[in-house]
Structures are given as structure tokens and as C-alpha cells.
C-alpha atoms as a PDB file:
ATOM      1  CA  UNK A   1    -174.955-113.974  -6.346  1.00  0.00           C
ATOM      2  CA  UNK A   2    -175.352-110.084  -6.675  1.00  0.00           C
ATOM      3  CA  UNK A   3    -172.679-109.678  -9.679  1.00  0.00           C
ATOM      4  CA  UNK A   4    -174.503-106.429 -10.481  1.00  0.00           C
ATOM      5  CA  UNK A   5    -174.415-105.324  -7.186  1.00  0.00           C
ATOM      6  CA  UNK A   6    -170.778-106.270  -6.691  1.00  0.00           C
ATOM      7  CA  UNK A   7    -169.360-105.324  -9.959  1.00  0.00           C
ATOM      8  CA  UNK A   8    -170.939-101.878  -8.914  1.00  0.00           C
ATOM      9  CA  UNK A   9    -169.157-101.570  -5.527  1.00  0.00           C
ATOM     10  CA  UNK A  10    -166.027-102.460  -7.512  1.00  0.00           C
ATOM     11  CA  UNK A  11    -166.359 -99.734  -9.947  1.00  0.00           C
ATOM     12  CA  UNK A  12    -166.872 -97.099  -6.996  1.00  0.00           C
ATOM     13  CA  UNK A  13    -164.009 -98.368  -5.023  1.00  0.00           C
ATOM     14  CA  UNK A  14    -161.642 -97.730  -7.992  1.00  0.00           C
ATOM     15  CA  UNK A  15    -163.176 -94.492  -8.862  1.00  0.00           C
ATOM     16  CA  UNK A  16    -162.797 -93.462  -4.594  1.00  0.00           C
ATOM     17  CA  UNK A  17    -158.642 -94.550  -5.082  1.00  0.00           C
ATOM     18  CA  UNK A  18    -158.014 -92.791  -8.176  1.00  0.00           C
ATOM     19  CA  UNK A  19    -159.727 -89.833  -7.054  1.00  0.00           C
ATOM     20  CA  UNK A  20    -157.712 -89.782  -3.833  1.00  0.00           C
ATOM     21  CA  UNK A  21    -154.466 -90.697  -5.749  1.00  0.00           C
ATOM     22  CA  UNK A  22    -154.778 -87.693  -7.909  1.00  0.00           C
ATOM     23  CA  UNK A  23    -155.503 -85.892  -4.711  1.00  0.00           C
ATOM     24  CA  UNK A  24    -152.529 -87.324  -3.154  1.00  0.00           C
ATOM     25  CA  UNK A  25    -150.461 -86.535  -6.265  1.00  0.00           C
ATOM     26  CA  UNK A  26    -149.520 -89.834  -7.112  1.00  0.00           C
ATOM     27  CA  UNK A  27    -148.938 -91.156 -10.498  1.00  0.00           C
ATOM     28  CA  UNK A  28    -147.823 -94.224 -12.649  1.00  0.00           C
ATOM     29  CA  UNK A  29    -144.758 -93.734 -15.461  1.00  0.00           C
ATOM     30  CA  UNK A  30    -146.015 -94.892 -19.184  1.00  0.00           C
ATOM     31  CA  UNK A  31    -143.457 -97.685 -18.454  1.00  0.00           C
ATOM     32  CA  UNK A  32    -145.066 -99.052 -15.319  1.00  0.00           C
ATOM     33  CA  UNK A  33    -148.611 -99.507 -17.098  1.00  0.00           C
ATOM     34  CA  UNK A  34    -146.484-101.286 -19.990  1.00  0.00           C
ATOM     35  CA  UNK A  35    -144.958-103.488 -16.994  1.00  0.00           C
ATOM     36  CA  UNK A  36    -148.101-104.238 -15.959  1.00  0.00           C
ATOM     37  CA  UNK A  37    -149.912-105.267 -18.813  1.00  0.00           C
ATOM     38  CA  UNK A  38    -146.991-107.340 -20.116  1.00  0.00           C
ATOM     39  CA  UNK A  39    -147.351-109.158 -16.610  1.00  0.00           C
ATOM     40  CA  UNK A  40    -150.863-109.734 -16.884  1.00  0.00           C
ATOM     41  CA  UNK A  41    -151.857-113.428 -16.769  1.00  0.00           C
ATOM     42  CA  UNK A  42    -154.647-112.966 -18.969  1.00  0.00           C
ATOM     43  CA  UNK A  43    -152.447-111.615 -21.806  1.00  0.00           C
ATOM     44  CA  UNK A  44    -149.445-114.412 -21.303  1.00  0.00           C
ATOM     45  CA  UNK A  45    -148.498-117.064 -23.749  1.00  0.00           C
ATOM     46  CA  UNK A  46    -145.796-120.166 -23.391  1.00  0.00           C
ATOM     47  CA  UNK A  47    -144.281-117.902 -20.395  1.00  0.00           C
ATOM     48  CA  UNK A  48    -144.235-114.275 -22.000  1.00  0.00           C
ATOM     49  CA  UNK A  49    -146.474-111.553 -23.592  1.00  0.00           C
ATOM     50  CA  UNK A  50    -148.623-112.045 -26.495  1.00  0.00           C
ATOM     51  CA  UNK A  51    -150.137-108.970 -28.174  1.00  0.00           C
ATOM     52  CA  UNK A  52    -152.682-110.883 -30.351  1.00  0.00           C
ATOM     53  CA  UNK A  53    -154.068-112.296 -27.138  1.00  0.00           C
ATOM     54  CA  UNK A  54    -153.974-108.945 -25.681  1.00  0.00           C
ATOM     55  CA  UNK A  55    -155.413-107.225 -28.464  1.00  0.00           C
ATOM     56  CA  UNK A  56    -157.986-110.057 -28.885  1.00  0.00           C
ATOM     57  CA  UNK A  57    -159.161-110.188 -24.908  1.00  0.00           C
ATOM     58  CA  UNK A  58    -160.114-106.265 -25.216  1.00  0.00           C
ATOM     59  CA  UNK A  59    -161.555-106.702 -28.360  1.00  0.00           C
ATOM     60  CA  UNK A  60    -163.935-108.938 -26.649  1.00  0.00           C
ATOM     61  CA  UNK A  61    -164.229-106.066 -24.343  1.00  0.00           C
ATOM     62  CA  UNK A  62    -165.178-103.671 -26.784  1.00  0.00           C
ATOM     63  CA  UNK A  63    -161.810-101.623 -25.882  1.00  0.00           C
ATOM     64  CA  UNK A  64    -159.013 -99.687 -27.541  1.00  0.00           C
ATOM     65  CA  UNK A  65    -155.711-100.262 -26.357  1.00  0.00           C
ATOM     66  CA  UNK A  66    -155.069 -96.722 -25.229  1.00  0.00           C
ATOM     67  CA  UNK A  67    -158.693 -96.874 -23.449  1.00  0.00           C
ATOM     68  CA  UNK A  68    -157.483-100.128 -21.391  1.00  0.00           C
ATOM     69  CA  UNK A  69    -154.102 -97.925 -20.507  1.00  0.00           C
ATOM     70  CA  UNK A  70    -155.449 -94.949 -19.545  1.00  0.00           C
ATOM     71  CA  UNK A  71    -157.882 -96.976 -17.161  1.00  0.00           C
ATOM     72  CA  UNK A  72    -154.964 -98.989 -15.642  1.00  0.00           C
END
């Protein structure tokens, strides 16, 4: 299946588009990442946010919440 292979690719081709957004200028507002986040399938419960599953998920991940943010 090549996951290594592929989850490499994927890490280069976000690292290429935030290097050419910050060349570009572009930026996201606190408030869109929050947006975002809250959206997030992976974090949803009965239709809306949940923070434990949120805070649980990058847990898992071995992540703080402001290391998740700044990388979204």
C-alpha cells in the first residue's frame, strides 16, 4: 500500500502550500482555525462540538492543543 511513502508526499505537499502561502502573504484569523476545528467531523458529538473528544483524539496523537492550531 505505500502508507509511508504516501503519508510522506502528504507532509511535503503541505509544507510546499504553506511555504507559498506565507510567500503569497496569506493568512488565517484565530477565529477561522476555531471554525474549523469546531467543524471537524472527527471532533463532533450528537450534531455539535465536543472538547473531550477533541482533547482526547490529539491526546492519542501525542499533541497539545495549541500544537494542533498552529499546524492547521
Amino acid at each position: 500500500l505505500n502508507l509511508r511513502g504516501k503519508a510522506v508526499d502528504q507532509l511535503i505537499q503541505v509544507r510546499l502550500m504553506a511555504k507559498e502561502a506565507e510567500r503569497m502573504g496569506l493568512s488565517v484569523s484565530d477565529d477561522e482555525v476555531r471554525r474549523s476545528i469546531a467543524q471537524s467531523e472527527g471532533f463532533q458529538r450528537n450534531g455539535g462540538f465536543d472538547r473531550d473528544a477533541y482533547l482526547r483524539v490529539l491526546k492519542m496523537n501525542k499533541l497539545t492543543p495549541g500544537q494542533y492550531e498552529q499546524a492547521q
